[in-house]
C-alpha atoms as a PDB file:
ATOM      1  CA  UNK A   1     123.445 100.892 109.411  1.00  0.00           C
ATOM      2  CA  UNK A   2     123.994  98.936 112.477  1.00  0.00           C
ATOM      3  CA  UNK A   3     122.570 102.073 114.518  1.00  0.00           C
ATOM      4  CA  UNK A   4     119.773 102.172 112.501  1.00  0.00           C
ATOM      5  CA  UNK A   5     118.574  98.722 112.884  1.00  0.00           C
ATOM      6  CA  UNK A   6     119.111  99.084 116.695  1.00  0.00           C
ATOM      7  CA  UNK A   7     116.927 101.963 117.044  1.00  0.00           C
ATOM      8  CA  UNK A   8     114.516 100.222 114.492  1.00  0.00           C
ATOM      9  CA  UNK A   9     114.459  97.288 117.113  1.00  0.00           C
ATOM     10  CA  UNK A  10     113.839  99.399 119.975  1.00  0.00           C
ATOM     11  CA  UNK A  11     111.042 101.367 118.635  1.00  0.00           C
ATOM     12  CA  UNK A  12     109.489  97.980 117.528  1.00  0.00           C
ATOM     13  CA  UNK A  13     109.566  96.838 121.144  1.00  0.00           C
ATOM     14  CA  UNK A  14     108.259 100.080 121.988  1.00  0.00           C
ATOM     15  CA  UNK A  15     105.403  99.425 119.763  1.00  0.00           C
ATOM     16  CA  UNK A  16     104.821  96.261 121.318  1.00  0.00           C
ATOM     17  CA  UNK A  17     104.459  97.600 124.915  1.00  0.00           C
ATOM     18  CA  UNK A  18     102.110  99.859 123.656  1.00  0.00           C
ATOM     19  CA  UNK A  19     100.094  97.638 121.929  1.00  0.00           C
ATOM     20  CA  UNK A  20     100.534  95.127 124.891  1.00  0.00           C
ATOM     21  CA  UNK A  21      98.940  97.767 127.683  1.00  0.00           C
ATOM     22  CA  UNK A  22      96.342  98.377 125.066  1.00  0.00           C
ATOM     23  CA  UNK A  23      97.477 102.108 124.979  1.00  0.00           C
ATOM     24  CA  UNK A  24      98.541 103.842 122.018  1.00  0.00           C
ATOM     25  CA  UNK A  25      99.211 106.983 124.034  1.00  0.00           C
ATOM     26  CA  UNK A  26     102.827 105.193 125.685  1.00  0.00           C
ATOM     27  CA  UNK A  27     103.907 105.745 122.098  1.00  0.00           C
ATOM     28  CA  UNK A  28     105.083 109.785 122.255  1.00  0.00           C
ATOM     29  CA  UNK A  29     107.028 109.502 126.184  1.00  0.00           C
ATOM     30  CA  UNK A  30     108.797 106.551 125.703  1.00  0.00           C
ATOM     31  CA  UNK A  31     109.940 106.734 122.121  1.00  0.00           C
ATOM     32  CA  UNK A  32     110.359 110.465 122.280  1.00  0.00           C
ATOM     33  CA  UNK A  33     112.339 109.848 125.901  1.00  0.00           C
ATOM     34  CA  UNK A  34     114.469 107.474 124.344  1.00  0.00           C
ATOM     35  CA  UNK A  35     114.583 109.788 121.050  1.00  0.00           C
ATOM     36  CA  UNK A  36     115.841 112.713 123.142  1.00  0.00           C
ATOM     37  CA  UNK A  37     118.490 110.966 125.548  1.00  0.00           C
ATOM     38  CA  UNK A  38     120.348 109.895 122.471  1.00  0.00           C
ATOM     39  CA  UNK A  39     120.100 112.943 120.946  1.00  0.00           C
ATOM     40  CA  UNK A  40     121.240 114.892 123.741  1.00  0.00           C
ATOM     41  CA  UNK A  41     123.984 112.119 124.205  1.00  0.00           C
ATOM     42  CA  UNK A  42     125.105 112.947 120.890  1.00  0.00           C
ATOM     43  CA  UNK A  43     125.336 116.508 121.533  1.00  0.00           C
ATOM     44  CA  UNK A  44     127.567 116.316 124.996  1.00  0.00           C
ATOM     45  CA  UNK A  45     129.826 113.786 123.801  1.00  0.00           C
ATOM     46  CA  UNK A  46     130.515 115.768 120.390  1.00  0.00           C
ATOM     47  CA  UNK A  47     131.167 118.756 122.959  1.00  0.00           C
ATOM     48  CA  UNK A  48     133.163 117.057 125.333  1.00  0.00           C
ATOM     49  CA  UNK A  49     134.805 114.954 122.849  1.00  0.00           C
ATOM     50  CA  UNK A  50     136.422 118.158 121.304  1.00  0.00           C
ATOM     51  CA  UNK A  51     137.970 119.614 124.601  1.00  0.00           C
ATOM     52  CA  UNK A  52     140.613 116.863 124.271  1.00  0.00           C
ATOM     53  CA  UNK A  53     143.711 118.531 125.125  1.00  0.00           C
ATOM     54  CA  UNK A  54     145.277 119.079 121.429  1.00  0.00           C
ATOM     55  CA  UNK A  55     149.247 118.772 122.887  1.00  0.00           C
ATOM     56  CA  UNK A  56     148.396 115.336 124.020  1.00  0.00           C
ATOM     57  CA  UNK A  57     148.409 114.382 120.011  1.00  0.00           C
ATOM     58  CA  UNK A  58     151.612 114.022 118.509  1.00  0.00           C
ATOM     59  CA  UNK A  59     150.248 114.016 114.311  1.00  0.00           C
ATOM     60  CA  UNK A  60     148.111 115.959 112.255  1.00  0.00           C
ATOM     61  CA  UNK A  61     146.909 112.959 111.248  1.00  0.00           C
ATOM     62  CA  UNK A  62     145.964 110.993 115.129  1.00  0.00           C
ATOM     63  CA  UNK A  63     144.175 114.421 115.196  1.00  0.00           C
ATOM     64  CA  UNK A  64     142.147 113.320 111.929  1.00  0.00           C
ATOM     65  CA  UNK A  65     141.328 109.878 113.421  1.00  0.00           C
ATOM     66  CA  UNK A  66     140.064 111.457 116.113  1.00  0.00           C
ATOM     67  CA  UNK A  67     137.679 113.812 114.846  1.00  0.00           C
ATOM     68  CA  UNK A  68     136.774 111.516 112.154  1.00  0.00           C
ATOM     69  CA  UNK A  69     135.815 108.416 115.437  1.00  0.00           C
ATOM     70  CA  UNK A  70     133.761 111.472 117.113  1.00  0.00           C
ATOM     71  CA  UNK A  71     131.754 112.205 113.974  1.00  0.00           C
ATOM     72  CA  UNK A  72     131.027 108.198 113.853  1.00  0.00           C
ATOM     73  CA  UNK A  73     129.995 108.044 117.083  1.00  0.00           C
ATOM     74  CA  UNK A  74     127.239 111.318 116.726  1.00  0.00           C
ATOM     75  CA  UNK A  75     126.497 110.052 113.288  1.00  0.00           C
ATOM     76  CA  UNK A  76     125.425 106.203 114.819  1.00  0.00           C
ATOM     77  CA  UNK A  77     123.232 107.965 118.004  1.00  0.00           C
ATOM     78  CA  UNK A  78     121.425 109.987 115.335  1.00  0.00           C
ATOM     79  CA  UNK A  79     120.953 107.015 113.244  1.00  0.00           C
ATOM     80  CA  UNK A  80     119.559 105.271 116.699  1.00  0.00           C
ATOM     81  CA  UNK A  81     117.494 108.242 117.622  1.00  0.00           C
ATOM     82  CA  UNK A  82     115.718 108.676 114.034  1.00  0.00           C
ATOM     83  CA  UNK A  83     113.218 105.598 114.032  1.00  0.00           C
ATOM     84  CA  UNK A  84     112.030 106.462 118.238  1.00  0.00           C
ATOM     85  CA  UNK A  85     111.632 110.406 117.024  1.00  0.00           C
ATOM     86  CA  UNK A  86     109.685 109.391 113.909  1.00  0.00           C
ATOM     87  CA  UNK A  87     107.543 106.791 115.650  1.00  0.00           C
ATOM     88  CA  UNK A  88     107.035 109.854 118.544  1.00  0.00           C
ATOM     89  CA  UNK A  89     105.622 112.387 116.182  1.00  0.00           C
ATOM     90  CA  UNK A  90     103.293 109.376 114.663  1.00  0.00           C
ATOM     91  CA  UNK A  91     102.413 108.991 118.421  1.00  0.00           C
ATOM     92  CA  UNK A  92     101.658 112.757 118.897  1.00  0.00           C
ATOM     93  CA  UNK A  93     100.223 113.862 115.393  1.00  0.00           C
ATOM     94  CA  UNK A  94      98.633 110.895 113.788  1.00  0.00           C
ATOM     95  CA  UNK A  95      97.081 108.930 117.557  1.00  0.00           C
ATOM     96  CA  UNK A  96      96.464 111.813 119.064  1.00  0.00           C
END
């Protein structure tokens, strides 16, 4: 929820640079910029994440902890990138 909120407050500030150049427009790059880099942040470091080498763990169960603190971490940069990508399409579809 923490996530959320963050990407809540960004997108707010975005708003409020857009509103303060008097151009709606800045709405779709910057939100959807910020939108994409933590989406595609989410995506390397849930493929990287998962090359670990698997000898290096000793338990089934440091294994679980693992995968379970990589699926947080995606999980909490979707949350983040949700309110920039919806306030990107209201830039593109409903401003436009």
């Amino acid at each position: 929820m923490k996530h959320f909120l963050l990407g809540l407050l960004v997108s707010g500030l975005i708003a409020l640079i857009a509103f303060l150049a008097d151009d709606w427009a800045l709405l779709f790059p910057i939100a959807g910029a910020v939108a994409v880099i933590a989406l595609v942040w989410a995506v390397i470091s849930s493929i990287t994440a998962g090359k670990q080498v698997k000898s290096s763990f000793n338990t089934s169960s440091e294994r679980r902890r693992a995968q379970q603190a990589r699926n947080a971490k995606v999980k909490n940069l979707v949350l983040f990138a949700l309110p920039n990508l919806l306030l990107a399409l209201y830039g593109l579809f409903i401003l436009s």
